[in-house]
PDB file of N, CA and C in Angstrom:
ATOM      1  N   UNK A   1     -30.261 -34.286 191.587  1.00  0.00           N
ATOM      2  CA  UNK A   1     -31.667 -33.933 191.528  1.00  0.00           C
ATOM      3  C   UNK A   1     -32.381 -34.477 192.755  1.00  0.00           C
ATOM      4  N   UNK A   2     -33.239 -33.696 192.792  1.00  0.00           N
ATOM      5  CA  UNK A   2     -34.362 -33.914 194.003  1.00  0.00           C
ATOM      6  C   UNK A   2     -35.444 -33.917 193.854  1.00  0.00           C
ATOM      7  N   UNK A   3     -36.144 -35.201 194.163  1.00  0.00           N
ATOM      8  CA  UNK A   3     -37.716 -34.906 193.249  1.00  0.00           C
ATOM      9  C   UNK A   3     -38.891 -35.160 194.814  1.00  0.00           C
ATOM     10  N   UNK A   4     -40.183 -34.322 194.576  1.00  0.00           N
ATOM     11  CA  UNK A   4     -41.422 -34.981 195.592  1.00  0.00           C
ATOM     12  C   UNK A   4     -42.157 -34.845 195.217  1.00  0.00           C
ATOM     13  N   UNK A   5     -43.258 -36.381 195.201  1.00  0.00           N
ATOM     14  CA  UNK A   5     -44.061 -36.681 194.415  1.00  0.00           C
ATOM     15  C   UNK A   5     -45.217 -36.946 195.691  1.00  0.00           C
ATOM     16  N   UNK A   6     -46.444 -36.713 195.239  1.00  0.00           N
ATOM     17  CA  UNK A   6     -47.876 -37.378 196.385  1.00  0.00           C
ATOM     18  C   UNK A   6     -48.918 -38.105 195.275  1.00  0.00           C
ATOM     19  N   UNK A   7     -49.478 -39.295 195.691  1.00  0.00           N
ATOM     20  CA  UNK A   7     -50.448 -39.701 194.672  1.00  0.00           C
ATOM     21  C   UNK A   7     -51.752 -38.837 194.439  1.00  0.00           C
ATOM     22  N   UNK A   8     -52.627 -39.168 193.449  1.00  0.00           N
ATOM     23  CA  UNK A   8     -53.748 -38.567 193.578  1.00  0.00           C
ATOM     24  C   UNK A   8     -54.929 -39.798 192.920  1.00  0.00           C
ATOM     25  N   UNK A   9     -55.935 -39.834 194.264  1.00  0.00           N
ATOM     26  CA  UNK A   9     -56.821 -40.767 194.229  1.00  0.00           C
ATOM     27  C   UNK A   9     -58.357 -40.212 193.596  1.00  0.00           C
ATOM     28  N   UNK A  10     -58.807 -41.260 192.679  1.00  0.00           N
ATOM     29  CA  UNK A  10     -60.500 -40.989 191.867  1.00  0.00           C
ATOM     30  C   UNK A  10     -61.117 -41.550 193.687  1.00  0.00           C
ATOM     31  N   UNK A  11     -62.520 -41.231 193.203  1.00  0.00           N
ATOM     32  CA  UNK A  11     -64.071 -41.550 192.953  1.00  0.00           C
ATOM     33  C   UNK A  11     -63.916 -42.727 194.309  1.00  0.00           C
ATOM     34  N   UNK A  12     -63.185 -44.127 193.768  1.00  0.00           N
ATOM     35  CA  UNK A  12     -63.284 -45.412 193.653  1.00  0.00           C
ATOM     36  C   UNK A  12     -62.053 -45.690 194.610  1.00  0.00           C
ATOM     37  N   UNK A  13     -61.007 -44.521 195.578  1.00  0.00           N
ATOM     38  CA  UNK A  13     -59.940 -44.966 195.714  1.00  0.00           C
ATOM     39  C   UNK A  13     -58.468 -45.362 195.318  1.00  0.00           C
ATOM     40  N   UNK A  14     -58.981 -45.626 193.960  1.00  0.00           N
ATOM     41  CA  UNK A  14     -57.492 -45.317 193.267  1.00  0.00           C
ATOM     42  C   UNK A  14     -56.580 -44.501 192.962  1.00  0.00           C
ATOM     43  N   UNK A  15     -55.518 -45.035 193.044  1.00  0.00           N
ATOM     44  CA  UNK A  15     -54.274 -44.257 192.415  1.00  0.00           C
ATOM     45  C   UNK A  15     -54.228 -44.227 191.139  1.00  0.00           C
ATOM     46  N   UNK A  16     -54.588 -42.401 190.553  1.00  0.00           N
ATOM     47  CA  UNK A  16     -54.859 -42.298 188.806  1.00  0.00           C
ATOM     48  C   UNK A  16     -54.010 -41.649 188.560  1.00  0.00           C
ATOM     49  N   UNK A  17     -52.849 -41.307 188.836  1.00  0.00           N
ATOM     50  CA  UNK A  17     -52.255 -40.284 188.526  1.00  0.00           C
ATOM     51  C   UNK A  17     -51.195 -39.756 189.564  1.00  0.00           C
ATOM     52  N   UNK A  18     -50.127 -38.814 190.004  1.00  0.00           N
ATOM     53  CA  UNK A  18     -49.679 -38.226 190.544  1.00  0.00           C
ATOM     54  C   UNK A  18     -48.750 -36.247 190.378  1.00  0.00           C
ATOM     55  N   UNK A  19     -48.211 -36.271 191.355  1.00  0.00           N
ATOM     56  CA  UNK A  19     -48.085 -34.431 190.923  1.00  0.00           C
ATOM     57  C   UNK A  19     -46.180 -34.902 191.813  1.00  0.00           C
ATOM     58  N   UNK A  20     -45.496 -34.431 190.753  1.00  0.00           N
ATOM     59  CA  UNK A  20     -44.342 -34.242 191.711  1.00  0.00           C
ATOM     60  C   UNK A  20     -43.512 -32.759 191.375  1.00  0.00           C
ATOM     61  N   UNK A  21     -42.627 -32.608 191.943  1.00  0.00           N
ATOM     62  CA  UNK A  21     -41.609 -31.342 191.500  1.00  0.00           C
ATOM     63  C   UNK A  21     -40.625 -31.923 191.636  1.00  0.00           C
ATOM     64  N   UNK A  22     -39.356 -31.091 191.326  1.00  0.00           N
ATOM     65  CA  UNK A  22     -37.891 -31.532 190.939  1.00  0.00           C
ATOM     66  C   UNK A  22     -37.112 -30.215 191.067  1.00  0.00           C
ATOM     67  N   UNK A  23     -36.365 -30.387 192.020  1.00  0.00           N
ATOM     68  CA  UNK A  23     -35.050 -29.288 192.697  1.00  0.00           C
ATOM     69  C   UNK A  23     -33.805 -30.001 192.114  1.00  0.00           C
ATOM     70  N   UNK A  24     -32.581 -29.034 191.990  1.00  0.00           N
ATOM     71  CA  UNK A  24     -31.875 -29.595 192.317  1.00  0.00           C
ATOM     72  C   UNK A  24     -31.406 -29.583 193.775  1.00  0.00           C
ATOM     73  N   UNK A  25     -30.186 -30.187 194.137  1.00  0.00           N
ATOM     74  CA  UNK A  25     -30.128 -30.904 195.431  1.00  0.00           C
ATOM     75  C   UNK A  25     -29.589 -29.828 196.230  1.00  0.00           C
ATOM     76  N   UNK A  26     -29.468 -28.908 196.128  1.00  0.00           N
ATOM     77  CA  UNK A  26     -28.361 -27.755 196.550  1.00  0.00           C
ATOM     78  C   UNK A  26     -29.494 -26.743 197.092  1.00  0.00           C
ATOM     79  N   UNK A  27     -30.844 -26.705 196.193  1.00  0.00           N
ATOM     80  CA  UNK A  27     -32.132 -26.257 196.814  1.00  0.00           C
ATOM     81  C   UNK A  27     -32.531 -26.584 197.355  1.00  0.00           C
ATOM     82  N   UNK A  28     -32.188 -28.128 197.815  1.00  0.00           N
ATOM     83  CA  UNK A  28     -33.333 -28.840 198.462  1.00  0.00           C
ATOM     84  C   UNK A  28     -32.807 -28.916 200.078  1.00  0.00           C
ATOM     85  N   UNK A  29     -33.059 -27.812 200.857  1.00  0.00           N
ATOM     86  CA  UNK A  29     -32.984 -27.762 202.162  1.00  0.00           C
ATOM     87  C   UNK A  29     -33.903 -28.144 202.853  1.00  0.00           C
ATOM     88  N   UNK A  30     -33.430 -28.622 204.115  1.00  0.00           N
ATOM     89  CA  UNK A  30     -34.582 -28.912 205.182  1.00  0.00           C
ATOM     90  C   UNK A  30     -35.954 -27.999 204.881  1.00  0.00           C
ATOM     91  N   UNK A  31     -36.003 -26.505 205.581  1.00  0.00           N
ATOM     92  CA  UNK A  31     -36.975 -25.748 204.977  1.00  0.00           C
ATOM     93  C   UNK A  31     -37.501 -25.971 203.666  1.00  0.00           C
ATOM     94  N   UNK A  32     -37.174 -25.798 202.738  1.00  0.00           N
ATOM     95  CA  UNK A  32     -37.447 -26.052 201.270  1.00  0.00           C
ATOM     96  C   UNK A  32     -38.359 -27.202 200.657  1.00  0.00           C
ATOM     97  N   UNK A  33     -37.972 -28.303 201.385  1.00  0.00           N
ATOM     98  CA  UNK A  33     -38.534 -29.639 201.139  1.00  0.00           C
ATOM     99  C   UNK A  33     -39.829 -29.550 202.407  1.00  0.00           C
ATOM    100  N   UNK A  34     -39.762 -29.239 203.020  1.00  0.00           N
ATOM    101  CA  UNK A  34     -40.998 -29.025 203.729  1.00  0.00           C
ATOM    102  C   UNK A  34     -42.482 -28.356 203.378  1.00  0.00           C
ATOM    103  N   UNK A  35     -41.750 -27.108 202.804  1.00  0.00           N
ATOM    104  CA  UNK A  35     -42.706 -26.283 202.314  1.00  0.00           C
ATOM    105  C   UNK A  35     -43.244 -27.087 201.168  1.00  0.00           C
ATOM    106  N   UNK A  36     -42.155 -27.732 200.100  1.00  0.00           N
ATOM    107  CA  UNK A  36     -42.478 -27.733 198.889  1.00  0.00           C
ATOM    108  C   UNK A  36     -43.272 -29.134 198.906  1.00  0.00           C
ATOM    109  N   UNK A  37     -43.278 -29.852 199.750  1.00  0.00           N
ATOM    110  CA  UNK A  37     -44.063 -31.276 200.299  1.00  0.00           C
ATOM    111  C   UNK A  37     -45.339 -30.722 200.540  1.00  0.00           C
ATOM    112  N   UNK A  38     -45.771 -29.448 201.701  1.00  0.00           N
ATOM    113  CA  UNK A  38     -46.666 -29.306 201.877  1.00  0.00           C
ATOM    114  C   UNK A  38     -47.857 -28.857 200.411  1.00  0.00           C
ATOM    115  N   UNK A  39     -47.223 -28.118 199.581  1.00  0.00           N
ATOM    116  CA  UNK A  39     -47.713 -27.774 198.651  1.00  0.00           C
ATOM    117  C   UNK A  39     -47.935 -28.978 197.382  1.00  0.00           C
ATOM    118  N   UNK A  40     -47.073 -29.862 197.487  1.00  0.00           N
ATOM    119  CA  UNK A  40     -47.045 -30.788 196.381  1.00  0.00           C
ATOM    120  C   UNK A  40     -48.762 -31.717 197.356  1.00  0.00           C
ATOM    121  N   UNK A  41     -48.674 -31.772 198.334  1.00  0.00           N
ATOM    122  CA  UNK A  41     -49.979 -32.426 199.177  1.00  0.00           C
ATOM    123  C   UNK A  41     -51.088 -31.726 198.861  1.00  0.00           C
ATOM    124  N   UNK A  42     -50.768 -30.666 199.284  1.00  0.00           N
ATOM    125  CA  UNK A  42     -52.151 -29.658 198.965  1.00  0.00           C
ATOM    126  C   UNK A  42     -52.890 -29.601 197.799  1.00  0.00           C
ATOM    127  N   UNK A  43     -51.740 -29.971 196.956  1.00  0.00           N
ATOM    128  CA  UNK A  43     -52.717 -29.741 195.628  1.00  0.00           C
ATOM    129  C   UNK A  43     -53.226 -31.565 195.342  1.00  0.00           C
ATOM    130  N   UNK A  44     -52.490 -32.188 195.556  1.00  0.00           N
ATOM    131  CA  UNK A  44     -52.980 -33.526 195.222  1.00  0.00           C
ATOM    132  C   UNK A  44     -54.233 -33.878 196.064  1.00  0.00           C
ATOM    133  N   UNK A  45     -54.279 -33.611 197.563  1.00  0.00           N
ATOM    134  CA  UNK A  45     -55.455 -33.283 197.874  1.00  0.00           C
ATOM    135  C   UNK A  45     -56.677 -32.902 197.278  1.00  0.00           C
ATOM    136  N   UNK A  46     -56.767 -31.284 196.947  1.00  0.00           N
ATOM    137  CA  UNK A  46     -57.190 -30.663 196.181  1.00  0.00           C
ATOM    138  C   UNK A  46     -57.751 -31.711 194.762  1.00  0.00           C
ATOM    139  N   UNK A  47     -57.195 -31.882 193.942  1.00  0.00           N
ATOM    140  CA  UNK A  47     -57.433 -32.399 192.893  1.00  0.00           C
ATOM    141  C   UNK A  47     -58.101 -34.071 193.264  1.00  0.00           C
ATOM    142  N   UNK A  48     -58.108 -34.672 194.182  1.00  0.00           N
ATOM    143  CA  UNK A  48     -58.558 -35.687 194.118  1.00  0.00           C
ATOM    144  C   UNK A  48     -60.021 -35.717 194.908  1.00  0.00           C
ATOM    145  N   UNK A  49     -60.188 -34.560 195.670  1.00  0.00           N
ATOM    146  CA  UNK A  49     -61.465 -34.200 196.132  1.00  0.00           C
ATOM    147  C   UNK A  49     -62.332 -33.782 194.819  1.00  0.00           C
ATOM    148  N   UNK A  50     -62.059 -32.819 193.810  1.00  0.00           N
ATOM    149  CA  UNK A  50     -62.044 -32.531 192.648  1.00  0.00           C
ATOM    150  C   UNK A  50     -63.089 -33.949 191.836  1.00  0.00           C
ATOM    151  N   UNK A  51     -61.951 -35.021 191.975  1.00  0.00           N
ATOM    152  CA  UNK A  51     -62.159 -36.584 191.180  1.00  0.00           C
ATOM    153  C   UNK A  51     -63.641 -37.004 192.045  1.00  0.00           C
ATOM    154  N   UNK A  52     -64.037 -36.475 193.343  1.00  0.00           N
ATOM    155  CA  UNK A  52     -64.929 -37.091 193.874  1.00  0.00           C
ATOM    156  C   UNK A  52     -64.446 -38.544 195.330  1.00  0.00           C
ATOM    157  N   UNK A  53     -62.720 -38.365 195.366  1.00  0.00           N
ATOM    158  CA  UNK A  53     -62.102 -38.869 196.753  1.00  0.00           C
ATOM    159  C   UNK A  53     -62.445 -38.447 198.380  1.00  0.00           C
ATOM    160  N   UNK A  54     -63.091 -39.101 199.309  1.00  0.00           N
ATOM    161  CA  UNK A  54     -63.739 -38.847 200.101  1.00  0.00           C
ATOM    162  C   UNK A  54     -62.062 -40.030 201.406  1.00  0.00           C
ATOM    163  N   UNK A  55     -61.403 -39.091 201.602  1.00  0.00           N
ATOM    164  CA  UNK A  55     -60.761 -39.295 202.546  1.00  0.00           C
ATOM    165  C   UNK A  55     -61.412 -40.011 204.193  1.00  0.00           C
ATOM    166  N   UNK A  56     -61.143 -40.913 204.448  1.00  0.00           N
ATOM    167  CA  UNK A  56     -62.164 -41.998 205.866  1.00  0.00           C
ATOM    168  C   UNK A  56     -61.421 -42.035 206.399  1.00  0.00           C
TER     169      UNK A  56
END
């Protein structure tokens, strides 16, 4: 198995939570893990702007 995980920060800075996915390892190609990083970011992004996270 192959897992990628990004945190996702509130309001206040914290770490409340996170978003990961899970390949197995045979999927998990160079390409593959790239894309699927960018998207596992994007949304944790997403959702912590959401919480009121102001990235400095």
């Amino acid at each position: 198995m192959f897992c990628i995980g990004a945190p996702i920060f509130n309001y206040d800075n914290q770490v409340i939570g996170a978003v990961s996915i899970s390949m197995s390892t045979s999927q998990a190609k160079e390409t593959n893990v790239e894309k699927y990083a960018n998207y596992v970011m994007d949304c944790t992004k997403k959702i912590s702007r959401l919480l009121g996270f102001k990235n400095k």
